[in-house]
PDB file of N, CA and C in Angstrom:
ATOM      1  N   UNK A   1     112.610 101.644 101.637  1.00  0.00           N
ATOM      2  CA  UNK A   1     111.377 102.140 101.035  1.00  0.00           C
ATOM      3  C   UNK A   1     110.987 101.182  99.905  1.00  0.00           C
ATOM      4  N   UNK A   2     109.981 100.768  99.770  1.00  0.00           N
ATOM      5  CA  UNK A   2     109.049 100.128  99.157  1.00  0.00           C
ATOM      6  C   UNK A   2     109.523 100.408  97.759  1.00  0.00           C
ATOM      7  N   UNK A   3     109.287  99.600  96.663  1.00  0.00           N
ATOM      8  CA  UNK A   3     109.384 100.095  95.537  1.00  0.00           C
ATOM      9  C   UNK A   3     108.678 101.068  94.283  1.00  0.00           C
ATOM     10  N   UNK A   4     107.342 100.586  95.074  1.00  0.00           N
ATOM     11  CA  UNK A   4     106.476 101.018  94.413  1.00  0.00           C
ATOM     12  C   UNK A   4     105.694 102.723  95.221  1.00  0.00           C
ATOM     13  N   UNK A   5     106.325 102.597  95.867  1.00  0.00           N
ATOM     14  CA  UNK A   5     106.256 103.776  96.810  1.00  0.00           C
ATOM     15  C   UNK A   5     107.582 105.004  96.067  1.00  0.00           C
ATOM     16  N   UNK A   6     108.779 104.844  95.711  1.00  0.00           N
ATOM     17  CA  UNK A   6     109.562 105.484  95.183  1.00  0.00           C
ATOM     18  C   UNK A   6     108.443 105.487  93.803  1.00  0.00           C
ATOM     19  N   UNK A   7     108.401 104.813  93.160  1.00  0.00           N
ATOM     20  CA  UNK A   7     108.179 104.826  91.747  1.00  0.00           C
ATOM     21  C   UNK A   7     106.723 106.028  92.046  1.00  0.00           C
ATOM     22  N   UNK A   8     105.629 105.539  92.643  1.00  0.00           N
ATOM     23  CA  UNK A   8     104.663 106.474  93.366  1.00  0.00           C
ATOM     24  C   UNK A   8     105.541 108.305  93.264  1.00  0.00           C
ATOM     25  N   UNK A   9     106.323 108.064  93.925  1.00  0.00           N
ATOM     26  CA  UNK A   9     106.707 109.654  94.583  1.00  0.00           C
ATOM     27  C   UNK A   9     107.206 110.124  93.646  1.00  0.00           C
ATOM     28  N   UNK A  10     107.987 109.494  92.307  1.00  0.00           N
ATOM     29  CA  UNK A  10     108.665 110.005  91.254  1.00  0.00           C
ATOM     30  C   UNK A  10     107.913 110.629  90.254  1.00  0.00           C
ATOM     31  N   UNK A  11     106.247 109.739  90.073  1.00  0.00           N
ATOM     32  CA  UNK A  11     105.879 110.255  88.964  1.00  0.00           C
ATOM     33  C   UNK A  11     104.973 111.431  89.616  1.00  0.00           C
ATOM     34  N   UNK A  12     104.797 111.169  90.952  1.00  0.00           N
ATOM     35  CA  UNK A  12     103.928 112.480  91.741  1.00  0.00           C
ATOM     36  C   UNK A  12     105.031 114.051  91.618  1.00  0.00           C
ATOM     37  N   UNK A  13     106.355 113.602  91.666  1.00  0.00           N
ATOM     38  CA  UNK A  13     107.057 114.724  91.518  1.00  0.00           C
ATOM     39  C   UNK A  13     106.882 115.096  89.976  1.00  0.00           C
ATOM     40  N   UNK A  14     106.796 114.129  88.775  1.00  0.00           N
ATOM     41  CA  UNK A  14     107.152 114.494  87.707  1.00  0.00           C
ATOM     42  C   UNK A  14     105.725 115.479  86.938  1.00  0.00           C
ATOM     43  N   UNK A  15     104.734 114.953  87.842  1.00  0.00           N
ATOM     44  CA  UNK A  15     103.499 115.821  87.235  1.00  0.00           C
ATOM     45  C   UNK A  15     103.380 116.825  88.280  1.00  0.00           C
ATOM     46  N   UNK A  16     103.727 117.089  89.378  1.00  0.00           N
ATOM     47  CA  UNK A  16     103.969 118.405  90.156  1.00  0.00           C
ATOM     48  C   UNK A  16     104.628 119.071  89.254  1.00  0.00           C
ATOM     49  N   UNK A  17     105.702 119.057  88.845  1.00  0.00           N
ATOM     50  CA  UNK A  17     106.306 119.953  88.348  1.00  0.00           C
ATOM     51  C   UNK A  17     106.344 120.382  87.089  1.00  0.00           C
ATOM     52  N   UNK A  18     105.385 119.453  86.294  1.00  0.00           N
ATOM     53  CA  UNK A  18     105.101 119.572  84.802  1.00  0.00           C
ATOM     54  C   UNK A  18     103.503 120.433  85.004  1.00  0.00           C
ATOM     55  N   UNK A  19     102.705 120.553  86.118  1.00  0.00           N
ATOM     56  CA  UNK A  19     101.419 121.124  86.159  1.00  0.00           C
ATOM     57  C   UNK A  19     101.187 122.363  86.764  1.00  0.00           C
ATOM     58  N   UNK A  20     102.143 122.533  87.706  1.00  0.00           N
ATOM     59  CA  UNK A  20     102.217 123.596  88.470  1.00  0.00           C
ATOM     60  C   UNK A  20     103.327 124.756  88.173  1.00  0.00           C
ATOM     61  N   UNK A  21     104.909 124.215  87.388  1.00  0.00           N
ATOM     62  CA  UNK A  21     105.428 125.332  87.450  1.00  0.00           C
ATOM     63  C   UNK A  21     105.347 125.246  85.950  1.00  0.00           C
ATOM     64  N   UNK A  22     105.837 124.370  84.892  1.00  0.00           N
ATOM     65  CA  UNK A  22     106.122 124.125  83.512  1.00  0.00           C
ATOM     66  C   UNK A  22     104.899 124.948  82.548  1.00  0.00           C
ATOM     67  N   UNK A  23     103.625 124.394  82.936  1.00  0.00           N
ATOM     68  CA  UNK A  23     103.029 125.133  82.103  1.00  0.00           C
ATOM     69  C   UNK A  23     102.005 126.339  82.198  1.00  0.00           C
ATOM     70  N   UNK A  24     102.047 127.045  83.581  1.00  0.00           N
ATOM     71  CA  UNK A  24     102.171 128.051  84.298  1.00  0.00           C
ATOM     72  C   UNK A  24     103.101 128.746  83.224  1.00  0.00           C
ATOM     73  N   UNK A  25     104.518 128.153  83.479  1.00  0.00           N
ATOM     74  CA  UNK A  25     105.724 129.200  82.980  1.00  0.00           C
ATOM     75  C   UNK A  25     105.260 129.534  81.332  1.00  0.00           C
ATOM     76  N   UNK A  26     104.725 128.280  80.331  1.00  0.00           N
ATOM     77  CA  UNK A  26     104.527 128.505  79.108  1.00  0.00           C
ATOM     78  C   UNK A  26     103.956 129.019  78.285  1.00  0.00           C
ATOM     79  N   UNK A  27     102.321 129.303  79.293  1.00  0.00           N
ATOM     80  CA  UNK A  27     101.801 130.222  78.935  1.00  0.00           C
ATOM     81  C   UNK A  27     101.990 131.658  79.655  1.00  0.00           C
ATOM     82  N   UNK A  28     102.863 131.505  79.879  1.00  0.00           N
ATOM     83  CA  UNK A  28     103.163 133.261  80.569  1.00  0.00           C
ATOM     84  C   UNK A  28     101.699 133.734  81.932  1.00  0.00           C
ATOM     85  N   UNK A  29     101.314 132.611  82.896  1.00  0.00           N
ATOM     86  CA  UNK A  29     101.247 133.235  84.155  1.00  0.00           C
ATOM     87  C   UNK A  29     101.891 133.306  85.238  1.00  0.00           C
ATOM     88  N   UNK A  30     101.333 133.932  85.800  1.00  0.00           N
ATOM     89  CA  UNK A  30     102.022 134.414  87.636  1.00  0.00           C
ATOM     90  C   UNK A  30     102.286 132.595  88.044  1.00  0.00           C
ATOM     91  N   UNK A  31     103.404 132.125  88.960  1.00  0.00           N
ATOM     92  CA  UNK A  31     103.308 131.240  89.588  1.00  0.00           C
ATOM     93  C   UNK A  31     103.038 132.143  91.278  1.00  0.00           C
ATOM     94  N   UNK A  32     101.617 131.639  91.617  1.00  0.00           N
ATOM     95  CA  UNK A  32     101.161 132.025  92.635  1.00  0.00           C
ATOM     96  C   UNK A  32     102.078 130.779  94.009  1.00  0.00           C
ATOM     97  N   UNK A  33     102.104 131.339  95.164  1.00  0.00           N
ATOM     98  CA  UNK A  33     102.878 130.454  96.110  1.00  0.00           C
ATOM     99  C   UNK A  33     101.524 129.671  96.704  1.00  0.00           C
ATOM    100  N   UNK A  34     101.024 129.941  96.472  1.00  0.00           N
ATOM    101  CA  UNK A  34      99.354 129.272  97.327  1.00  0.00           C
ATOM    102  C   UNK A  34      98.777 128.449  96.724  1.00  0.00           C
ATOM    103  N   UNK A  35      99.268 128.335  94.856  1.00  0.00           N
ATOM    104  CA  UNK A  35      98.816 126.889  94.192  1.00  0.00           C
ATOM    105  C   UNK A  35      99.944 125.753  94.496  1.00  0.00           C
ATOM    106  N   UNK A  36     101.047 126.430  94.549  1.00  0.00           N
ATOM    107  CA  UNK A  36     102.633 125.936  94.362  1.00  0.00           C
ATOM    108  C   UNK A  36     102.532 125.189  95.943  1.00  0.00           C
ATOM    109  N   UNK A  37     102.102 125.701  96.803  1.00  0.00           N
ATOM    110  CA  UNK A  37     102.023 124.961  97.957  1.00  0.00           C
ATOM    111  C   UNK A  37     100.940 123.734  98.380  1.00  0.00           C
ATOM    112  N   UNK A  38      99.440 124.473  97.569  1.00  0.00           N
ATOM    113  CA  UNK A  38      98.392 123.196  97.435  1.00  0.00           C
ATOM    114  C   UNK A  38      98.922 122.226  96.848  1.00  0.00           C
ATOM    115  N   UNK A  39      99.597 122.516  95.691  1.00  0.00           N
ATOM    116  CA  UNK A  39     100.095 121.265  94.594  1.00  0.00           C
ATOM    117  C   UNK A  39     100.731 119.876  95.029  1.00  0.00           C
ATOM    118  N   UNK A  40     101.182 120.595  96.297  1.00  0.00           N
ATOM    119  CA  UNK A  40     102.511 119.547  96.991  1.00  0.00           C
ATOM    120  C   UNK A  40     101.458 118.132  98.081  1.00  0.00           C
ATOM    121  N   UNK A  41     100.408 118.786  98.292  1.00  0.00           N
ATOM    122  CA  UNK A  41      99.640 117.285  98.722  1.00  0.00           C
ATOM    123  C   UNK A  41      99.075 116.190  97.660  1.00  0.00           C
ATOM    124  N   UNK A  42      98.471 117.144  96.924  1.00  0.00           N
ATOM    125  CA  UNK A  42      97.672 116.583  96.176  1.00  0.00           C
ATOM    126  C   UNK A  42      98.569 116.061  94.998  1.00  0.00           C
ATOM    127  N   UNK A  43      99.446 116.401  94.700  1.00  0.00           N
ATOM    128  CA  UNK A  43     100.423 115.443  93.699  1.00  0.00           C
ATOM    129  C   UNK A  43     101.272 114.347  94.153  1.00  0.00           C
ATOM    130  N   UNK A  44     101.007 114.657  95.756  1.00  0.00           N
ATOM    131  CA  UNK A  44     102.133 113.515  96.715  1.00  0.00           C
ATOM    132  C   UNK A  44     100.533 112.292  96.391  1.00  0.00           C
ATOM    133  N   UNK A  45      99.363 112.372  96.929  1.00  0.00           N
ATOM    134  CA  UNK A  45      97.996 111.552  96.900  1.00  0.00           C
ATOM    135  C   UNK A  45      98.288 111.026  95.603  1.00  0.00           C
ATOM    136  N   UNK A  46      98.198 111.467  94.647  1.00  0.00           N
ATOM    137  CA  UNK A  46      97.901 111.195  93.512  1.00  0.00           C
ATOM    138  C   UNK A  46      99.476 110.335  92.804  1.00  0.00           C
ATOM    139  N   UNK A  47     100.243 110.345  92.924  1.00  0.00           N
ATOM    140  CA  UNK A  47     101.605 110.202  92.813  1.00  0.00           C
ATOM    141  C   UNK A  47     101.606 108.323  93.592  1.00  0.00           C
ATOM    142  N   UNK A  48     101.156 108.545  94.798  1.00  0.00           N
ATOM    143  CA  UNK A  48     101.431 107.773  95.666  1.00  0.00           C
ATOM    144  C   UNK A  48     100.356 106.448  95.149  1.00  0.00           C
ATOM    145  N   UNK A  49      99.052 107.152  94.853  1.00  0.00           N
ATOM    146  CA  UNK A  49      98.158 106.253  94.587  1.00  0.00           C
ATOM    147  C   UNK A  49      98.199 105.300  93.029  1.00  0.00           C
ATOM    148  N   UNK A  50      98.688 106.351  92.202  1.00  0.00           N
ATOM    149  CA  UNK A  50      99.593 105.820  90.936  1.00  0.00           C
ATOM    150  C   UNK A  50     100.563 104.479  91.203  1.00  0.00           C
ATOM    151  N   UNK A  51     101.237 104.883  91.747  1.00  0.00           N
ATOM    152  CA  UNK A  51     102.686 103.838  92.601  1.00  0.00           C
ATOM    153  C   UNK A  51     101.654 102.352  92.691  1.00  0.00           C
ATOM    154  N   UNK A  52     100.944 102.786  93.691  1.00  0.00           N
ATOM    155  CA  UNK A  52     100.038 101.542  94.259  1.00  0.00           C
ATOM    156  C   UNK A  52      99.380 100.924  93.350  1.00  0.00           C
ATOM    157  N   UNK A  53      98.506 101.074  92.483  1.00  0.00           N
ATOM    158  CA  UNK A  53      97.701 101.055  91.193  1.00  0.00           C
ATOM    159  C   UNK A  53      98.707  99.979  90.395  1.00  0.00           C
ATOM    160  N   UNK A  54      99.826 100.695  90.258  1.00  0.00           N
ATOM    161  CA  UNK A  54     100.340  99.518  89.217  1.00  0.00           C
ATOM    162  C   UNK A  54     101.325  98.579  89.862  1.00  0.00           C
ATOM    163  N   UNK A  55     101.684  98.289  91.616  1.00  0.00           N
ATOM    164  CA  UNK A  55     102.781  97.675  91.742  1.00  0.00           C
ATOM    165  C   UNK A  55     102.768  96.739  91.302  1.00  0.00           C
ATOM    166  N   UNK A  56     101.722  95.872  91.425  1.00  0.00           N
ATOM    167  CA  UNK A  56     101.270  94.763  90.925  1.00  0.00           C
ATOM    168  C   UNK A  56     101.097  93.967  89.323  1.00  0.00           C
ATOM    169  N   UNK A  57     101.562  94.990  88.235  1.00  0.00           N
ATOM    170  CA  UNK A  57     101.351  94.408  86.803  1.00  0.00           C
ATOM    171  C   UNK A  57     102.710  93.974  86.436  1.00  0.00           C
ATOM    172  N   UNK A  58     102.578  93.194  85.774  1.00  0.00           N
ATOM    173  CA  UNK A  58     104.234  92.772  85.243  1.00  0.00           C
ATOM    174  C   UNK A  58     103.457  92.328  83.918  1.00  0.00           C
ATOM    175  N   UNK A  59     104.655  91.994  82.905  1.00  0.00           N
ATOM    176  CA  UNK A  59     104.601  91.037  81.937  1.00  0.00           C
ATOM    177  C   UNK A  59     104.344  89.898  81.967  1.00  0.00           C
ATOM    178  N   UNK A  60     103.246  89.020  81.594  1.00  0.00           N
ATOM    179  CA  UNK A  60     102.976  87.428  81.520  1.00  0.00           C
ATOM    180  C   UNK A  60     103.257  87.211  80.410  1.00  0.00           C
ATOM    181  N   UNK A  61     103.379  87.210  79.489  1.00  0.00           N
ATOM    182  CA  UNK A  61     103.833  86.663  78.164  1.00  0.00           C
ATOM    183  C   UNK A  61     105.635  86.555  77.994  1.00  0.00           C
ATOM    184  N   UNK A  62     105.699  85.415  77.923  1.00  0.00           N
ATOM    185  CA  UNK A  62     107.246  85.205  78.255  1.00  0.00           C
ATOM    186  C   UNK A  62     107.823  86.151  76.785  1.00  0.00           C
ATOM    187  N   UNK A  63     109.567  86.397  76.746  1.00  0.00           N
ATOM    188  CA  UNK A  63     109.849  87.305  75.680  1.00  0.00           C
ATOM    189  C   UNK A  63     110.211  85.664  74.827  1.00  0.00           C
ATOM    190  N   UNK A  64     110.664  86.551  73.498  1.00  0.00           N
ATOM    191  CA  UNK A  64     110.532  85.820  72.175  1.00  0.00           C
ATOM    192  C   UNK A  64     111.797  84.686  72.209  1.00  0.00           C
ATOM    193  N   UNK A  65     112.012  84.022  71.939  1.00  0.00           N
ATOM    194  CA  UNK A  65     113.082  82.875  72.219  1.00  0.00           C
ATOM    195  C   UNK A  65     113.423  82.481  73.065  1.00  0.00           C
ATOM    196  N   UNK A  66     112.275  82.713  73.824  1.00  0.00           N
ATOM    197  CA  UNK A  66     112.508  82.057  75.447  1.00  0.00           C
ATOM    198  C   UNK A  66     111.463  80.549  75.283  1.00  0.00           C
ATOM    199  N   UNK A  67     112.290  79.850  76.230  1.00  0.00           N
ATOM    200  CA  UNK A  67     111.142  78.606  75.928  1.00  0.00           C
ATOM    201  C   UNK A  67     110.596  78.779  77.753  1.00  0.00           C
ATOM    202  N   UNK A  68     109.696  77.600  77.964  1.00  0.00           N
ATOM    203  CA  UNK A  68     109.397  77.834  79.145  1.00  0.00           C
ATOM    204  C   UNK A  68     109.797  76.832  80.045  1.00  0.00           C
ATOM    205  N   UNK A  69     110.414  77.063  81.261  1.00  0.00           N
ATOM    206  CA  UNK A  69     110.960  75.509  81.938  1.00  0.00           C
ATOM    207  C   UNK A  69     110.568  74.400  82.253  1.00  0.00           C
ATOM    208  N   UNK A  70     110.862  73.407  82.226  1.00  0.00           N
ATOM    209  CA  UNK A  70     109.534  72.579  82.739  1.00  0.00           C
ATOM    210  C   UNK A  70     109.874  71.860  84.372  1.00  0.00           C
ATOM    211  N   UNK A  71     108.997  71.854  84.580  1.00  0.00           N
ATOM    212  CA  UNK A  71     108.501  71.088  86.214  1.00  0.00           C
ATOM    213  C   UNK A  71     108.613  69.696  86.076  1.00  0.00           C
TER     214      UNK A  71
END
């Protein structure tokens, strides 16, 4: 599996479960099974599309006491 595809599915799990059950639970409502079940596409989409969005950024600025090699 891809890397950026795990990283995708991790943060899709980490806001599934911070949106749907966490603060549901904090303010004291019902966790309904019919949001709890919508939640699971649309945080996998959104999760996944996150992943994709950033596989591509890295750091360009070399770190501090690094010199740069030469060619």
């Amino acid at each position: 599996m891809k890397n950026w595809v795990k990283k995708g599915l991790l943060w899709g799990a980490i806001g599934y479960v911070v949106t749907m059950v966490l603060f549901p639970v904090i303010d004291g409502e019902d966790l309904s099974v019919t949001k709890l079940i919508l939640g699971i596409p649309l945080w996998l989409i959104v999760g996944l599309a996150l992943g994709y969005l950033v596989k591509g950024t890295k750091e360009t600025a070399p770190a501090k006491g690094r010199k740069k090699k030469k060619r």
